[in-house]
Protein backbone atom coordinates (compact mmCIF):
# COMPACT_ATOMS: atom_id res chain seq x y z
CA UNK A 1 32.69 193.10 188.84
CA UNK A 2 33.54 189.18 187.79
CA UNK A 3 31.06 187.01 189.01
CA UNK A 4 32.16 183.04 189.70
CA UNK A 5 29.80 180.54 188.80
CA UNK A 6 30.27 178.12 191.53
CA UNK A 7 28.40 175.85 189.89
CA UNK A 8 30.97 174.57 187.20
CA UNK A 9 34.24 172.53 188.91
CA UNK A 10 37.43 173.72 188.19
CA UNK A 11 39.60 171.91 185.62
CA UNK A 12 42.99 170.57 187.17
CA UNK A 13 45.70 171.71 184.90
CA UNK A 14 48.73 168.50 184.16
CA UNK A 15 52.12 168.38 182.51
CA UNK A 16 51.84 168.88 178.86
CA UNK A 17 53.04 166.38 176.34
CA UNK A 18 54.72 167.00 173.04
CA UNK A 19 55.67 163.70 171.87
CA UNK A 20 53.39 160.43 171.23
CA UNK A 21 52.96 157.65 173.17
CA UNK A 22 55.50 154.68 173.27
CA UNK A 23 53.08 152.17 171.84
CA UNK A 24 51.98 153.91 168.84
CA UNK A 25 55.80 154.84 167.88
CA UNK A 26 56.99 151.07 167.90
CA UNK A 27 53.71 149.66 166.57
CA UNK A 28 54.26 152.51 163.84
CA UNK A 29 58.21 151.54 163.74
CA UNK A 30 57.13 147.76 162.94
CA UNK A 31 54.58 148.87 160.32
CA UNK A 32 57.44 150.85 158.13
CA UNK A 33 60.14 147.87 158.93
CA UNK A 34 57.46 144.84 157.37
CA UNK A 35 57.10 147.78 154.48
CA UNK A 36 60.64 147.93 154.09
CA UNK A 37 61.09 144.14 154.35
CA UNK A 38 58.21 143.43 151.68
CA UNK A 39 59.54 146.10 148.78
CA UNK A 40 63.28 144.83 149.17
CA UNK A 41 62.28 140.73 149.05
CA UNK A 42 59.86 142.22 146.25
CA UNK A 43 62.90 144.00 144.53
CA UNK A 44 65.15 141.04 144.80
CA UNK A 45 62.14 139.00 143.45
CA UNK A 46 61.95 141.09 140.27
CA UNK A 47 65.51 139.37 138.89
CA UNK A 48 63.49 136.68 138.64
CA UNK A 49 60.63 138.28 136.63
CA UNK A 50 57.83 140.08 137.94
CA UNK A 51 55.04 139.45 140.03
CA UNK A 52 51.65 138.19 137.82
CA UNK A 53 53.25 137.89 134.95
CA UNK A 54 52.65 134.60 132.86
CA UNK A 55 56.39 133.64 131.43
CA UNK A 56 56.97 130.28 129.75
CA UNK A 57 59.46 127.93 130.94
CA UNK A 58 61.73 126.30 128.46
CA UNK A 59 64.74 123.51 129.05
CA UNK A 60 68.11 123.73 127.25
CA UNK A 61 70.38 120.41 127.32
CA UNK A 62 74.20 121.00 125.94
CA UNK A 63 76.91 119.42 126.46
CA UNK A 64 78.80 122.05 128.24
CA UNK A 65 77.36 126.15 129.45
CA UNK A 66 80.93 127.77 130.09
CA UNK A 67 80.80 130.44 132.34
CA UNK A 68 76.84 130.63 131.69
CA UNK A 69 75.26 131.80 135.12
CA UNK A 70 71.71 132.39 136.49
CA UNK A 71 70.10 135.72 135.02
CA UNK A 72 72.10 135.41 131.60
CA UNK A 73 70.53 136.89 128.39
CA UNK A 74 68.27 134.44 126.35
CA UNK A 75 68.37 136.00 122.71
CA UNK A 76 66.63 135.67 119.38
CA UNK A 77 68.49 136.89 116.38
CA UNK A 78 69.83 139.45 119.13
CA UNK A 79 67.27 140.87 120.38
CA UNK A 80 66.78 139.89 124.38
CA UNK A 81 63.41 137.61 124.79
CA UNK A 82 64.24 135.74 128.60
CA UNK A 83 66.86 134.57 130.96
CA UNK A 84 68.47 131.76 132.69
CA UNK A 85 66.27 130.76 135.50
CA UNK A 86 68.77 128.17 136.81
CA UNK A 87 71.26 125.41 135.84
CA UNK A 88 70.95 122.05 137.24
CA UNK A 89 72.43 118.98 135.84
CA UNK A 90 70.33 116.87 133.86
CA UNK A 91 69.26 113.18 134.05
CA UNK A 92 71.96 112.28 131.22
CA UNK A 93 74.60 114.08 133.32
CA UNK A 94 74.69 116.90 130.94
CA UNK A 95 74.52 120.40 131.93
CA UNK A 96 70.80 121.82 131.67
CA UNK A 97 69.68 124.86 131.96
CA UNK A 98 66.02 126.74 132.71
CA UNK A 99 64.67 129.34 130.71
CA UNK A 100 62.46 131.96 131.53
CA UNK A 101 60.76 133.07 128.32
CA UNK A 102 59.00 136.78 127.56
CA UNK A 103 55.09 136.06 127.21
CA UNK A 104 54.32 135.95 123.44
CA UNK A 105 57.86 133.74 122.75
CA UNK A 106 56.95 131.44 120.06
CA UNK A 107 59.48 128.61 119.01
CA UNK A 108 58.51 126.10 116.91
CA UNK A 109 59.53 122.27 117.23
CA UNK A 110 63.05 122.13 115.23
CA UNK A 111 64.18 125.18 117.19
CA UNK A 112 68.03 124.61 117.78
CA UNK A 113 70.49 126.44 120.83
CA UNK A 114 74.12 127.46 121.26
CA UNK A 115 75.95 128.75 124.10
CA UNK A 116 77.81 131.90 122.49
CA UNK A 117 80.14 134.34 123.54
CA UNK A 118 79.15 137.77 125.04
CA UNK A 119 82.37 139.80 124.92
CA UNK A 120 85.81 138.13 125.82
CA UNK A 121 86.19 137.94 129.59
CA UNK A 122 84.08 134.67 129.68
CA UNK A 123 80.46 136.26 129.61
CA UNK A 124 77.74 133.79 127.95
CA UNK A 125 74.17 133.87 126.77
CA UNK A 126 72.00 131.39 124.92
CA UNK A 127 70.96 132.00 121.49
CA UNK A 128 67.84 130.33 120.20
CA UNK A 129 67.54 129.44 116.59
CA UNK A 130 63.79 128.88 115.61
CA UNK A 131 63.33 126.43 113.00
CA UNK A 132 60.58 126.21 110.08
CA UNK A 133 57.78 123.80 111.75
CA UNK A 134 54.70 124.51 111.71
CA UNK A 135 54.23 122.63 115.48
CA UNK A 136 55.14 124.74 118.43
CA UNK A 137 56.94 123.25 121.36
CA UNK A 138 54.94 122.61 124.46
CA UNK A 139 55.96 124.45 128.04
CA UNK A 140 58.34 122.42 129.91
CA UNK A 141 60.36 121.25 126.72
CA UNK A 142 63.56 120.44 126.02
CA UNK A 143 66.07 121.35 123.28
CA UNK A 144 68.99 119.35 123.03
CA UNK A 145 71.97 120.64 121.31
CA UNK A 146 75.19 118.70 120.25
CA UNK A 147 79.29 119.74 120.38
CA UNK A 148 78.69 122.57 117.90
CA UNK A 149 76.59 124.23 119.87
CA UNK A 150 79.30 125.54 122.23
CA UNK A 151 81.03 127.98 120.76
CA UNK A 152 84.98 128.58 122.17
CA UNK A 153 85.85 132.04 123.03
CA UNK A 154 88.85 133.73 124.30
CA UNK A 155 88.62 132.34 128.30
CA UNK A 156 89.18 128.80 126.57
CA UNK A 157 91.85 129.59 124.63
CA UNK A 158 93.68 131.19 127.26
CA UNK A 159 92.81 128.13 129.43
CA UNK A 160 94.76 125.84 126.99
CA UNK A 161 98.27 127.14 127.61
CA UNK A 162 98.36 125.95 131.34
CA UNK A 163 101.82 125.94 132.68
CA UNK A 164 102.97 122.46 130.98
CA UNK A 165 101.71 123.99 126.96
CA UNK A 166 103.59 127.27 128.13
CA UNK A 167 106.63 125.60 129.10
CA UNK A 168 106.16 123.73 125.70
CA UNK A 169 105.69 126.80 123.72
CA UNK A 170 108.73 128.59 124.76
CA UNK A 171 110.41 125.88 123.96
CA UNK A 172 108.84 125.36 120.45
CA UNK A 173 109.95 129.23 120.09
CA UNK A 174 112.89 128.86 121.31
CA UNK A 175 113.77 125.94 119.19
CA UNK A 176 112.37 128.03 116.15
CA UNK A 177 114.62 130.61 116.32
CA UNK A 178 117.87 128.82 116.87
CA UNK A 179 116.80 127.09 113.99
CA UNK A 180 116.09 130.16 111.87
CA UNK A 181 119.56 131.95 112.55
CA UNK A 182 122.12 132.32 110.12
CA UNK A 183 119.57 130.98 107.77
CA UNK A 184 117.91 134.02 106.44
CA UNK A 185 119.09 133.96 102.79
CA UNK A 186 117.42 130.29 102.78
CA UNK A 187 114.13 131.73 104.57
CA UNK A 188 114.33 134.93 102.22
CA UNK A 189 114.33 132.13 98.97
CA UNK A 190 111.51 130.22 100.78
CA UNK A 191 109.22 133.38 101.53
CA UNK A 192 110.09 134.05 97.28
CA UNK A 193 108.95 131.04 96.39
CA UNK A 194 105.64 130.79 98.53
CA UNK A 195 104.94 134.28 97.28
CA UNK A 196 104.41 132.83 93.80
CA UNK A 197 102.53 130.20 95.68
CA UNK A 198 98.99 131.92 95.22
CA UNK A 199 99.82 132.80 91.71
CA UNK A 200 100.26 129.31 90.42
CA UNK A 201 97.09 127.91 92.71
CA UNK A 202 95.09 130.23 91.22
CA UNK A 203 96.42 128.95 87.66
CA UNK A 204 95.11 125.70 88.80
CA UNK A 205 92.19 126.45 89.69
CA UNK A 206 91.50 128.07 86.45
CA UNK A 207 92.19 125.29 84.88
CA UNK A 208 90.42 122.93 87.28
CA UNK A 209 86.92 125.17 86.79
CA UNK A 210 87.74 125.63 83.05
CA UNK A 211 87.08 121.84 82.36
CA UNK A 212 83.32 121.13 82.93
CA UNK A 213 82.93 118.67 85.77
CA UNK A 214 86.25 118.34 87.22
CA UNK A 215 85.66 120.50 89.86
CA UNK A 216 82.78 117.90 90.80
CA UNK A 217 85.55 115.15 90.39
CA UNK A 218 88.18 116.68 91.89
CA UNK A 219 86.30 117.24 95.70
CA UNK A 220 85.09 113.41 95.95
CA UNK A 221 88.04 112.29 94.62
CA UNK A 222 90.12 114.23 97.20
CA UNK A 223 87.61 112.68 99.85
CA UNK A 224 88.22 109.38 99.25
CA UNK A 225 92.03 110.08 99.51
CA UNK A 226 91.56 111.49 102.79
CA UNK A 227 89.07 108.53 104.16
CA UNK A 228 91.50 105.88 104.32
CA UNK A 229 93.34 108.54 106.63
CA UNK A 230 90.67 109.39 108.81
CA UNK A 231 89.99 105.75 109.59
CA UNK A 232 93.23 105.18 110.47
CA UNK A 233 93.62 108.10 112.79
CA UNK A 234 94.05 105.72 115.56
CA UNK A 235 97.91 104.60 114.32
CA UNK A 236 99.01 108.54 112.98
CA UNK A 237 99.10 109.20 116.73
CA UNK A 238 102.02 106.14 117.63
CA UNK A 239 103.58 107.08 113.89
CA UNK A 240 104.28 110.56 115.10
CA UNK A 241 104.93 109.77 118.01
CA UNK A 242 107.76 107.43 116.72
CA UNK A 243 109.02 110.12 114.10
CA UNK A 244 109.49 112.43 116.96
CA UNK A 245 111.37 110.28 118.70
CA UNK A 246 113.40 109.33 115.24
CA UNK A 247 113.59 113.10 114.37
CA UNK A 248 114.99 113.84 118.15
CA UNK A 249 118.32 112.71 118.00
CA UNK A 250 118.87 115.08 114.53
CA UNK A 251 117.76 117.80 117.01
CA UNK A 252 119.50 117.03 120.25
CA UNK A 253 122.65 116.30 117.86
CA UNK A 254 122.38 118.47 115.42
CA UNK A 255 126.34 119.69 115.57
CA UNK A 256 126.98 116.09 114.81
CA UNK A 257 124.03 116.11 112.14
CA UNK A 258 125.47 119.53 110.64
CA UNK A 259 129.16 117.84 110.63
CA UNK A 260 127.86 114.93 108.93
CA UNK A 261 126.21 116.91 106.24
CA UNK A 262 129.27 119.30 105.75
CA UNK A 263 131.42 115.67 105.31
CA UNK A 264 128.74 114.16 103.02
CA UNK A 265 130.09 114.98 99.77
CA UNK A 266 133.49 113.79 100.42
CA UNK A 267 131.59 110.49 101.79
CA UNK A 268 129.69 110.61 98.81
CA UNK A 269 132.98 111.05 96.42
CA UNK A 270 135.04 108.32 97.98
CA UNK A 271 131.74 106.25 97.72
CA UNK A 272 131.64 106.80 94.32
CA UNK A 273 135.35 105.59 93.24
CA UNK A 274 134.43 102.41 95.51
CA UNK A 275 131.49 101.50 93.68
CA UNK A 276 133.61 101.73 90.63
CA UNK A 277 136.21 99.52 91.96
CA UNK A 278 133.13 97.67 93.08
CA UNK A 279 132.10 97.24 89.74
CA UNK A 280 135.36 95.42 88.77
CA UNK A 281 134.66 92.70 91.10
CA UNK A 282 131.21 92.63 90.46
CA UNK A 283 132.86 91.62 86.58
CA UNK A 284 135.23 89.17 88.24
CA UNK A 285 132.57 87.42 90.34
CA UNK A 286 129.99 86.82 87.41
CA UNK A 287 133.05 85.55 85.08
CA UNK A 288 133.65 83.57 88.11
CA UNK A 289 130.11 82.14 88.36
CA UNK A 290 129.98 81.40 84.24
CA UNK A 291 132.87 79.13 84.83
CA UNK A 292 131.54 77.69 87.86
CA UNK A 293 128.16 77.39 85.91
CA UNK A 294 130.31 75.11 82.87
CA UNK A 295 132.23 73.22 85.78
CA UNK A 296 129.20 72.27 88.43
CA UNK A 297 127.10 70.39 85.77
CA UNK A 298 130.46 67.59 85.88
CA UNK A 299 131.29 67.82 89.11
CA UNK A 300 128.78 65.30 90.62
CA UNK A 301 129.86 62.94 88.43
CA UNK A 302 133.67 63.73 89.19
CA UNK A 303 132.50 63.69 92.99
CA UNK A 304 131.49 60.60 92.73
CA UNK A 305 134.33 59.02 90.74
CA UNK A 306 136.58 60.64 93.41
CA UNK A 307 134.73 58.80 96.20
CA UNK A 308 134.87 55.32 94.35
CA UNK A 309 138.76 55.83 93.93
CA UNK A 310 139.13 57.11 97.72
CA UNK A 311 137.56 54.20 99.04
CA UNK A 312 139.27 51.64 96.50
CA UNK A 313 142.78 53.28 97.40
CA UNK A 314 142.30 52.72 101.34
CA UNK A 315 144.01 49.04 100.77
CA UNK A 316 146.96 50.11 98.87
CA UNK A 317 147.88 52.87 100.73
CA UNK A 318 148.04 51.50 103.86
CA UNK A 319 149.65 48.58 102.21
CA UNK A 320 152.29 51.47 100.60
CA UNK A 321 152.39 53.60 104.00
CA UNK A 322 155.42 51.62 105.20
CA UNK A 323 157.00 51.92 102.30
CA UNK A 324 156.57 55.35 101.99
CA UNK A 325 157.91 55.89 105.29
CA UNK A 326 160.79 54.19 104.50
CA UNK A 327 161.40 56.16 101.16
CA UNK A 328 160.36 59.66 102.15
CA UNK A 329 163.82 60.66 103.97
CA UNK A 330 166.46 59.97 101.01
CA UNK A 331 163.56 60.70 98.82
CA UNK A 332 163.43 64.11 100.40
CA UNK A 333 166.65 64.77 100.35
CA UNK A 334 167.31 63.86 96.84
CA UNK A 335 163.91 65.94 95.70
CA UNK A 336 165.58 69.48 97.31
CA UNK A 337 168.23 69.45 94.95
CA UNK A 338 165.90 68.18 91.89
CA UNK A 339 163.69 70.64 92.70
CA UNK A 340 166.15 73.43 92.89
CA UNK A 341 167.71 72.55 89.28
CA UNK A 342 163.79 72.51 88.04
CA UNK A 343 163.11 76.35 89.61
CA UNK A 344 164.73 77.75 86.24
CA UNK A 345 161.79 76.05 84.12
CA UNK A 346 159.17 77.31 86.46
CA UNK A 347 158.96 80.70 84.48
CA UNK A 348 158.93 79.02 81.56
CA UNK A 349 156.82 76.30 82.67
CA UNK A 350 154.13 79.21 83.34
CA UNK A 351 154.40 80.99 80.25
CA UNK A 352 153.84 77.87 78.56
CA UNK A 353 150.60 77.77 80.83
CA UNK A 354 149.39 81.22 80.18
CA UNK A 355 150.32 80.59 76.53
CA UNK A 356 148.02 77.14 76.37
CA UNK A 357 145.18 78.86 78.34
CA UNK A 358 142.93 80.85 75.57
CA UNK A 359 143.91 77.70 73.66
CA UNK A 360 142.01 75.78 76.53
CA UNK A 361 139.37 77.81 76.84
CA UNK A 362 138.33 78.07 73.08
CA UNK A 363 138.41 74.56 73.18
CA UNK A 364 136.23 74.10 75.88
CA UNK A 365 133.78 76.00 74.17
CA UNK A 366 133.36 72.75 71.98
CA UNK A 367 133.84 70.32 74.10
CA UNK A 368 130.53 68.60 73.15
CA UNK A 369 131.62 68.47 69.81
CA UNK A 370 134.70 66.69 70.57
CA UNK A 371 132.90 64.28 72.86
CA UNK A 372 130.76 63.44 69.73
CA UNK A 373 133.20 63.05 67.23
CA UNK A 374 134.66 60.36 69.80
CA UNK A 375 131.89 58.20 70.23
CA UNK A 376 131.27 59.02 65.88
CA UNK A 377 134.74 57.87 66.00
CA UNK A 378 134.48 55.13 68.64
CA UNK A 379 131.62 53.40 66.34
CA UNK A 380 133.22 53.53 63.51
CA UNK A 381 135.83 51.87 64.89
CA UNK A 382 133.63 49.13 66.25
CA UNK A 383 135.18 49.74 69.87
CA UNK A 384 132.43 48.32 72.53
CA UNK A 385 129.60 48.47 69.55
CA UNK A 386 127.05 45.71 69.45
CA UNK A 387 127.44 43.09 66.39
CA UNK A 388 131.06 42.17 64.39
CA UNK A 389 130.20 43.07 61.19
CA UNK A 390 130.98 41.07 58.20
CA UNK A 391 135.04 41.59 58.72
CA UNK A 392 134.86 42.09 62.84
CA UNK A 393 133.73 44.76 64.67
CA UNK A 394 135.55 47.35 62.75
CA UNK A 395 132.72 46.84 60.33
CA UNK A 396 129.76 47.94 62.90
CA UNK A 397 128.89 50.94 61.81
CA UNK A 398 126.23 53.31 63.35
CA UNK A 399 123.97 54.36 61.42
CA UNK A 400 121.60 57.40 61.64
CA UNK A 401 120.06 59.75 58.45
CA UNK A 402 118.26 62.85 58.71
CA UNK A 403 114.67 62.97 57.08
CA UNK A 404 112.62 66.07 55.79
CA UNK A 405 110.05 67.17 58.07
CA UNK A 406 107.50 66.42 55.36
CA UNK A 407 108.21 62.52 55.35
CA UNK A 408 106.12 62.13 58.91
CA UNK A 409 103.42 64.11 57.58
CA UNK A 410 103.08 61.39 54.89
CA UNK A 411 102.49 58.58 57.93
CA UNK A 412 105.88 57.62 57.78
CA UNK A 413 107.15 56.07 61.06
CA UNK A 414 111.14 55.18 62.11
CA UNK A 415 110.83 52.09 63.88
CA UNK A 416 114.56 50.96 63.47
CA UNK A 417 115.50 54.92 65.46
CA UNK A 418 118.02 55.76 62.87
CA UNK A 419 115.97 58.23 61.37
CA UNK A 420 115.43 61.64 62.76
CA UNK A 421 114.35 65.25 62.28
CA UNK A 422 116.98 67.20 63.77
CA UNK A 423 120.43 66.84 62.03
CA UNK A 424 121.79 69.20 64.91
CA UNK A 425 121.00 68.45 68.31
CA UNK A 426 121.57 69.95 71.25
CA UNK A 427 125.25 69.90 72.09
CA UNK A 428 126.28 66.68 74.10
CA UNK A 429 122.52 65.16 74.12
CA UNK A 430 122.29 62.45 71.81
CA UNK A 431 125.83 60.71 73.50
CA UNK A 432 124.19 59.40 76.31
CA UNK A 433 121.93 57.44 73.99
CA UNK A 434 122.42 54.15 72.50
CA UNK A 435 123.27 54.50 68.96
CA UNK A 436 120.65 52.76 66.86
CA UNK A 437 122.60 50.22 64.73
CA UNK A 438 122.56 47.25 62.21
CA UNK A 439 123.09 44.42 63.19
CA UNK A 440 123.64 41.14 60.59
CA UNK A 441 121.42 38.10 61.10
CA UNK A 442 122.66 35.42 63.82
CA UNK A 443 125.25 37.69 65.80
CA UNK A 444 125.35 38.53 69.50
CA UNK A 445 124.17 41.97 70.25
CA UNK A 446 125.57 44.34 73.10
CA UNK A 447 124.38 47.41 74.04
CA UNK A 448 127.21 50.07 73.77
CA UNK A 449 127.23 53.95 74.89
């Protein structure tokens, strides 16, 4: 039999729960969301290097980074020793980039950079070159690098041939190959030829290196051909410009230019017989200007001789002109038939001509002479001479000797100028002189040509 111990209350039995309270799920809830929140702003932190970790922070100044980007590869001969932190532009305007530097990165003072290449769709890292100081740079440097340290990559090239250098291209290409057809036998000759190109440098450069120091000569000497050039870079841009516009024409034209050519030796042929003709009048002008040469040296004198007689004949010709005008009709008219009967001796009359003319000219040639014997004569004869002589002035004789050279290097002096050195002067020199002459005691003297 089950006793009850009265004593003892009963327990009141409730509902029975299986899942937690509301509070401690979303506190809990919370707890794993901050967790979640702190590893992934943790994780996105590590790109930027991890937590406690003392990096050193360098400065790179180029003039241009490419397609460099944050979180780019900082190398050392290769081998992976930081990143790019961040790119900013500088104070100078230049590009400059942070580096984030492995602890232990040690880069002396003449430490030099380039922006290279990392594969060929545009990808770039920065290469550090440490240097041989002694001196380490300080955290928060700078190294500056200059135009070489960019170095171009495919992306660039690529980016040259925009749509303008394309359109340029194709027609360079274009232009190329027209140019090129229906010439092969001349290309096939060229390609020939520069094949034996190598051959014969390499002959002179053996011979260049086989002479001691002209090697040494040659490179200095080709340097100062090529300075004047490079300082006058400034005007090769205008001359090629202008031969480009010269050369144009030959190109735009260049059925007319290929006509010309394939006309040029016919051109060149009939040029040929007309410089020959050319030649025969080249002959007829310089016989023209000898005789002109003889016949200019009188003419002033003639000129002038002319003048006197035109203005001395004013007078008498207008003194004649009624005359004249009186006699020109039956003088006229009896000249017709006159000079009808003298057109038979015309012929003649020229044949004598071009009979007397070699005559002439031979003459000419001493024309001089024959002016001197005249005035010899004209003294002899006493004709306008100075003095009468002792039977008139046929007896006035002029009077000149020729002397060896050696009498004036004995002191002896001419002071009466009959005496002289040269017995042949120069042709029609001494007649424009007085000739020296002897005069008897008590006449009259008068100067005389």
């Amino acid at each position: 039999m089950r006793t009850t111990n009265s004593s003892r209350p009963a327990r009141r039995r409730g509902p029975r729960r299986d899942k937690p309270p509301a509070t401690r799920t979303a506190v809990l809830g919370l707890a794993v969301i901050a967790a979640l929140t702190v590893f992934g702003f943790s994780t996105l932190r590590v790109y930027n290097g991890l937590p406690l970790v003392d990096y050193r922070t360098v400065y790179v100044s180029v003039p241009t980074v490419g397609n460099l980007l944050p979180h780019d590869a900082v190398r050392i001969g290769g081998s992976r020793v930081g990143q790019v932190l961040k790119l900013d532009i500088g104070p100078d305007g230049r590009p400059l980039a942070e580096l984030q530097l492995n602890p232990g990165t040690k880069l002396p003072e003449d430490t030099t950079v380039g922006i290279r290449a990392s594969g060929l769709l545009g990808a770039r890292y920065v290469e550090l070159r440490p240097g041989r100081a002694r001196t380490e740079l300080p955290e928060g440097s700078t190294i500056s690098g200059g135009e070489e340290s960019y170095t171009y990559g495919l992306p660039e090239a690529v980016a040259v041939f925009d749509a303008e250098s394309r359109g340029g291209l194709r027609k360079t290409v274009g232009g190329l190959a027209e140019g090129l057809l229906a010439n092969g036998a001349p290309l096939n000759g060229s390609i020939k030829t520069g094949a034996r190109a190598p051959k014969e440098f390499r002959v002179l450069a053996r011979e260049v290196l086989r002479r001691d120091g002209a090697a040494a000569r040659l490179l200095p000497s080709l340097d100062s051909a090529v300075a004047p050039l490079d300082r006058s870079r400034g005007q090769s841009q205008p001359f090629m410009d202008g031969a480009t516009r010269a050369v144009d024409p030959f190109i735009t034209q260049r059925d007319a230019t290929r006509a010309t050519i394939e006309a040029a030796p016919g051109a060149l042929r009939a040029a040929e017989g007309g410089l020959r003709r050319g030649r025969s009048v080249l002959r007829a002008v310089r016989g023209l200007s000898t005789e002109a040469r003889r016949t200019l040296p009188e003419a002033p004198a003639g000129l002038t001789q002319l003048s006197r007689l035109l203005r001395e004949a004013q007078v008498p010709l207008r003194r004649a002109e009624p005359t004249v005008r009186d006699l020109l009709p039956a003088t006229a008219k009896a000249a017709i038939p006159a000079l009808k009967a003298t057109e038979p001796l015309v012929p003649r009359l020229k044949s004598g001509i071009d009979t007397a003319r070699p005559l002439l000219d031979y003459i000419s040639r001493y024309a001089c002479d024959v002016k001197n014997t005249g005035a010899v004569l004209r003294s002899m004869t006493g004709f306008a001479q100075a003095g009468n002589g002792p039977a008139g002035p046929a007896m006035a004789f002029r009077l000149q000797a020729v002397i060896p050279a050696g009498l004036e290097a004995l002191g002896i002096k001419d002071g009466t100028q009959i005496l002289k050195r040269e017995a042949y002067e120069e042709p029609c020199r001494y007649v424009s002189r007085p000739y020296p002459q002897l005069v008897p005691v008590g006449s009259t003297r008068r100067t005389g040509r």
